[in-house]
Protein backbone atom coordinates (compact mmCIF):
# COMPACT_ATOMS: atom_id res chain seq x y z
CA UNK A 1 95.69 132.30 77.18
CA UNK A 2 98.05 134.03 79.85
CA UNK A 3 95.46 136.03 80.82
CA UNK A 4 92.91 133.74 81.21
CA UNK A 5 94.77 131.19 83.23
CA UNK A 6 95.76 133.73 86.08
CA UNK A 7 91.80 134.34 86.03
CA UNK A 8 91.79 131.22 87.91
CA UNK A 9 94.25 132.83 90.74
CA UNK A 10 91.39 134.16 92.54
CA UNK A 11 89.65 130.88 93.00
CA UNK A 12 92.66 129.59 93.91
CA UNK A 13 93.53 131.75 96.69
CA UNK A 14 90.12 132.10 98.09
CA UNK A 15 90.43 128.11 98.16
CA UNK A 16 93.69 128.49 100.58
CA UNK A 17 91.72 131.09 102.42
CA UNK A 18 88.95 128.56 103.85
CA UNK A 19 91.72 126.36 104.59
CA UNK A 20 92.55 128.67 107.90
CA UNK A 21 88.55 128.84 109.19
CA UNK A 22 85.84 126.53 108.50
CA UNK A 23 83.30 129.50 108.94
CA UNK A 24 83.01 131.07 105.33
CA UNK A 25 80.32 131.84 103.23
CA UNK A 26 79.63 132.30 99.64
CA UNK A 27 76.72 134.19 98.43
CA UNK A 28 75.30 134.39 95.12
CA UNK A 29 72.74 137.38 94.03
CA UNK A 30 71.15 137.97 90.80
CA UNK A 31 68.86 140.25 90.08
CA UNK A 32 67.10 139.60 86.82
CA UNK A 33 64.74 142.25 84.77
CA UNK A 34 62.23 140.72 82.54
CA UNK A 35 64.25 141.15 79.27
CA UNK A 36 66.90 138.85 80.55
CA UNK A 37 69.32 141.76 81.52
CA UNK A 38 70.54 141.73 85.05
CA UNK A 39 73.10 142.84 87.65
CA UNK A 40 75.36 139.60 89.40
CA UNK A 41 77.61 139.68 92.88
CA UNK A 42 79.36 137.15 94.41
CA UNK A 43 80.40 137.59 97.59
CA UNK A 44 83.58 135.20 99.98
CA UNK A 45 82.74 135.78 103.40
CA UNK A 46 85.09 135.13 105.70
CA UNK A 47 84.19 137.30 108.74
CA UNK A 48 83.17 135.27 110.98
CA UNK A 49 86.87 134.07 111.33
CA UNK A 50 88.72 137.40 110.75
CA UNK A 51 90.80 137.32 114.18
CA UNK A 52 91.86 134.06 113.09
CA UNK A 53 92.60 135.03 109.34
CA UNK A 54 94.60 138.06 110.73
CA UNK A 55 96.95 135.74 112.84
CA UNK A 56 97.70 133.53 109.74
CA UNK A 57 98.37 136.06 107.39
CA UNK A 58 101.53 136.95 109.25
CA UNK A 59 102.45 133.64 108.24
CA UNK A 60 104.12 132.94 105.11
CA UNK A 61 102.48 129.10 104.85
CA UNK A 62 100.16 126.85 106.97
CA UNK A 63 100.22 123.01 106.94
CA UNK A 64 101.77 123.05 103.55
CA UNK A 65 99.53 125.97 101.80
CA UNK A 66 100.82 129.24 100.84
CA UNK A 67 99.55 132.26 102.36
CA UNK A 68 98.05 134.43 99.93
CA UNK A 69 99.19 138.43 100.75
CA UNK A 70 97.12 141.22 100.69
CA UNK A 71 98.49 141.85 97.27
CA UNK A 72 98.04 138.23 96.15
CA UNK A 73 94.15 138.81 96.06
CA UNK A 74 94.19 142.56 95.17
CA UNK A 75 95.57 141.15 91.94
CA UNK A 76 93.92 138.11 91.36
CA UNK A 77 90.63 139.95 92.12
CA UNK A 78 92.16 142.63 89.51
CA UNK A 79 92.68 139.49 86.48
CA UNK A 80 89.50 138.64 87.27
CA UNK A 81 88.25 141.98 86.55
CA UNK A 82 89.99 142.80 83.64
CA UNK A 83 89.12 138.92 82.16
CA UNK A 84 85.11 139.56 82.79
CA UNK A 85 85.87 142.90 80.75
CA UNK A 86 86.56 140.32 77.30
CA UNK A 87 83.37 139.17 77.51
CA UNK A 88 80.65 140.18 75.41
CA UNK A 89 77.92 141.63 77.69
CA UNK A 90 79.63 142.17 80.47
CA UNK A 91 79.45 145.45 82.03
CA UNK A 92 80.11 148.05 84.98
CA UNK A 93 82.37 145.48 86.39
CA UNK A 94 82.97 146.41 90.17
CA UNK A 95 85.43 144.20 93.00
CA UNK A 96 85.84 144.71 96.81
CA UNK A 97 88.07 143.84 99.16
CA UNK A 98 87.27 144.51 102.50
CA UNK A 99 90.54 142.97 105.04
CA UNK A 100 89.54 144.12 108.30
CA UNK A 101 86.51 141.98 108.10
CA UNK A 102 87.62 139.58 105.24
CA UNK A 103 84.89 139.75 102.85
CA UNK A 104 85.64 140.16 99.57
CA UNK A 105 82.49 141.12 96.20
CA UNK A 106 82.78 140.91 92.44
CA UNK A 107 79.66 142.01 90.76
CA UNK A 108 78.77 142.76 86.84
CA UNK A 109 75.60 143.88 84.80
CA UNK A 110 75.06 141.49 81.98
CA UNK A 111 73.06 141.79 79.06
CA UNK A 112 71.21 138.70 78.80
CA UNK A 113 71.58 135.44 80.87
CA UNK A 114 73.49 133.68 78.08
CA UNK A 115 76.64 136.29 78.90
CA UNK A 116 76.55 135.32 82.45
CA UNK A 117 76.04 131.57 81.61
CA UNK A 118 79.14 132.41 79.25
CA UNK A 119 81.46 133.61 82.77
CA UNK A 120 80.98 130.63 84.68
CA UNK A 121 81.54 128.34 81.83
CA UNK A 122 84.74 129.77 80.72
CA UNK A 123 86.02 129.71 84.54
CA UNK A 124 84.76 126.40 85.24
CA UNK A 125 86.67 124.93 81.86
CA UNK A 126 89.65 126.68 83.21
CA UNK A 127 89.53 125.27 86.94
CA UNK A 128 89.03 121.70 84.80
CA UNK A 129 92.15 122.30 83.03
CA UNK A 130 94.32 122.81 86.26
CA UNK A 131 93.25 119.63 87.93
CA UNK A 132 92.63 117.38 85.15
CA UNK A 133 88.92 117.06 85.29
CA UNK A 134 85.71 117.42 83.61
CA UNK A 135 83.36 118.41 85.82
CA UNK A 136 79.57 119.52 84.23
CA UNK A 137 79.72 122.89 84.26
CA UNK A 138 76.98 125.19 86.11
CA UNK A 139 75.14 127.35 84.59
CA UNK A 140 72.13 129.36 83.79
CA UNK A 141 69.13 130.08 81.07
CA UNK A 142 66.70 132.46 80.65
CA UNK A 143 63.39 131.79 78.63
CA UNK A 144 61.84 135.14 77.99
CA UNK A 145 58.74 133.77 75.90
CA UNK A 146 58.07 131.51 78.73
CA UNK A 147 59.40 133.21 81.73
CA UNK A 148 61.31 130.66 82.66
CA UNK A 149 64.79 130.42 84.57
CA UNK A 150 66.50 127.71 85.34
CA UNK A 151 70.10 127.23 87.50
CA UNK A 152 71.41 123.93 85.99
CA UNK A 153 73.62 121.75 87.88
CA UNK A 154 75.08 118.48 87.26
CA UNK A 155 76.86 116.62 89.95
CA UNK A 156 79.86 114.45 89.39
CA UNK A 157 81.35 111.72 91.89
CA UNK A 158 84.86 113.18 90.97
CA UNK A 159 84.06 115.59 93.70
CA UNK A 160 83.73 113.26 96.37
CA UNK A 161 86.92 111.67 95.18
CA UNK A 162 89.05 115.10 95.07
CA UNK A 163 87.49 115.82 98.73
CA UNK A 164 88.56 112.56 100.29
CA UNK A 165 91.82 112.88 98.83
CA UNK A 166 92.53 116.09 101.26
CA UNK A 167 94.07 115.64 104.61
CA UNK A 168 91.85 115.01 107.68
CA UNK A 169 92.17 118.36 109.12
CA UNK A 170 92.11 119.92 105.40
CA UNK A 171 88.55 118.50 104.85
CA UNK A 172 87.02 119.74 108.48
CA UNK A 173 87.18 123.65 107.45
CA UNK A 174 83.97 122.65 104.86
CA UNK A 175 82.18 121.51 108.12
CA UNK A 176 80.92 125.03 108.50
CA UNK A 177 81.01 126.29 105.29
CA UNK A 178 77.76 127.16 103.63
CA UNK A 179 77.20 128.57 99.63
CA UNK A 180 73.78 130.89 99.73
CA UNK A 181 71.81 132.27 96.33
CA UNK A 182 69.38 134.92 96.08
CA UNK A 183 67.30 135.44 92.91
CA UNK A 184 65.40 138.52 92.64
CA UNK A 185 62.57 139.04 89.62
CA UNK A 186 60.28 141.40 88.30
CA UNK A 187 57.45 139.15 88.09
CA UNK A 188 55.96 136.54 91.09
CA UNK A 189 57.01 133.24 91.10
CA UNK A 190 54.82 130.64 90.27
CA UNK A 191 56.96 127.66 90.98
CA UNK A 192 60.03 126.14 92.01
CA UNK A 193 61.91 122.68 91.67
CA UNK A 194 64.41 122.66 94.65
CA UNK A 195 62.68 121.34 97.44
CA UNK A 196 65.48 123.05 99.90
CA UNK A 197 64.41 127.03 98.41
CA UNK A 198 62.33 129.14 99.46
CA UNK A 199 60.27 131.69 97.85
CA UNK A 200 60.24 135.13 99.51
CA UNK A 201 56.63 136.82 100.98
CA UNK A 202 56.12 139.29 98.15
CA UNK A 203 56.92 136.10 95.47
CA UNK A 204 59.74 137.91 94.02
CA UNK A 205 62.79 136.18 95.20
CA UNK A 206 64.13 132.60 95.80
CA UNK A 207 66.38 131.82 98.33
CA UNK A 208 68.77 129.22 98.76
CA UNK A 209 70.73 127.54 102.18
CA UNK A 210 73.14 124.56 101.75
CA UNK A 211 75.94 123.89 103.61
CA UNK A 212 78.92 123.02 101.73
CA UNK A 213 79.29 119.08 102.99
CA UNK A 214 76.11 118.39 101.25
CA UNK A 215 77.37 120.17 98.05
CA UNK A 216 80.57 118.27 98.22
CA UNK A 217 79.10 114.58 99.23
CA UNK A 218 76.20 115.31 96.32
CA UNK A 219 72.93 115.45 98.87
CA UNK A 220 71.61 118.29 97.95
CA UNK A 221 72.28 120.42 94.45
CA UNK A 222 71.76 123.88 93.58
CA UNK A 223 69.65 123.16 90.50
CA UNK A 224 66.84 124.72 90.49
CA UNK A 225 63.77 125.71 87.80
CA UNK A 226 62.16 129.13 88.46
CA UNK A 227 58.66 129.60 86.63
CA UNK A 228 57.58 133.45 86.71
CA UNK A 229 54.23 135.03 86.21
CA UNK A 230 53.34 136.66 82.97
């Protein structure tokens, strides 16, 4: 149970991280084979803002947040490396961390989709834990008789309410903040449900722009149902 609670550490810090820049990204790639196996990064990109990052992380705190070290994220990227090793289906786990530019990967193979649903689950039910809530959890499902793949997400107003709770200045550094996925296939894609994607030219990838305000206030949602060619 330790281990699994100082999984969250990464999240965390990252967290404190966007609290010194408003410009950060975080990008979401999975590439999926027909069988349901597939290959998963996640990248925090803070770049844009890496003068500014520098400055503050001479600083031991900022407006009443802890500045993580270097060595605060080289080990909570590390927990999270050695948690995604416990489960099943996980593989060739691989992190980066990348501090003259700020960006910062964590990427896996997984067996079938269930294994990666399995990740996010288990972190999200940890991150619910810590603040007391019980936030739907987001995940993903893979119908190989049917070629179907769906990103499932269910928003709840307790988001709102957490966001509105932050100081003024707190909440402005999700003004430029934007979360991007890209979902690559072996087949075409036939069909998709979010009205905001957009299916690449050779119909094998979707990809996906929000910024994070709409995220947070619930206007747009990264749900989305994938139909693939047979």
């Amino acid at each position: 149970m330790h281990m699994i609670r100082k999984t969250t550490l990464y999240i965390i810090l990252f967290f404190s991280m966007t609290l010194f820049t408003s410009c950060f990204e975080v990008l979401e790639e999975i590439n999926l084979n027909s069988d349901g196996s597939g290959t998963m990064l996640v990248t925090f990109n803070l770049s844009r803002s890496k003068s500014k990052i520098a400055s503050v992380m001479l600083l031991d705190s900022v407006n009443g947040y802890k500045v993580p070290s270097k060595d605060d994220i080289n080990l909570a990227l590390k927990d999270a490396e050695n948690h995604l090793k416990t489960i099943n289906g996980i593989s060739n786990i691989k992190k980066t961390a990348d501090f003259e530019n700020y960006i910062f990967t964590l990427s896996c193979n997984f067996d079938k989709v269930a294994n990666l649903d399995a990740v996010f689950q288990d972190l999200i039910r940890q991150q619910n834990k810590k603040e007391k809530t019980n936030f739907n959890t987001t995940n993903f499902a893979y119908n190989s008789a049917t070629n179907n793949f769906e990103r499932y997400f269910s928003y709840d107003t307790k988001i709102k309410k957490i966001f509105f709770k932050l100081k003024g200045e707190d909440r402005k550094v999700f003004n430029d903040a934007t979360y991007t996925s890209i979902y690559r296939f072996k087949n075409a894609v036939k069909s998709i449900s979010n009205t905001h994607a957009k299916v690449a030219p050779n119909k094998k990838a979707v990809f996906l722009k929000i910024d994070a305000m709409s995220l947070i206030l619930g206007e747009k949602s990264v749900a989305n149902t994938i139909q693939l060619s047979k």
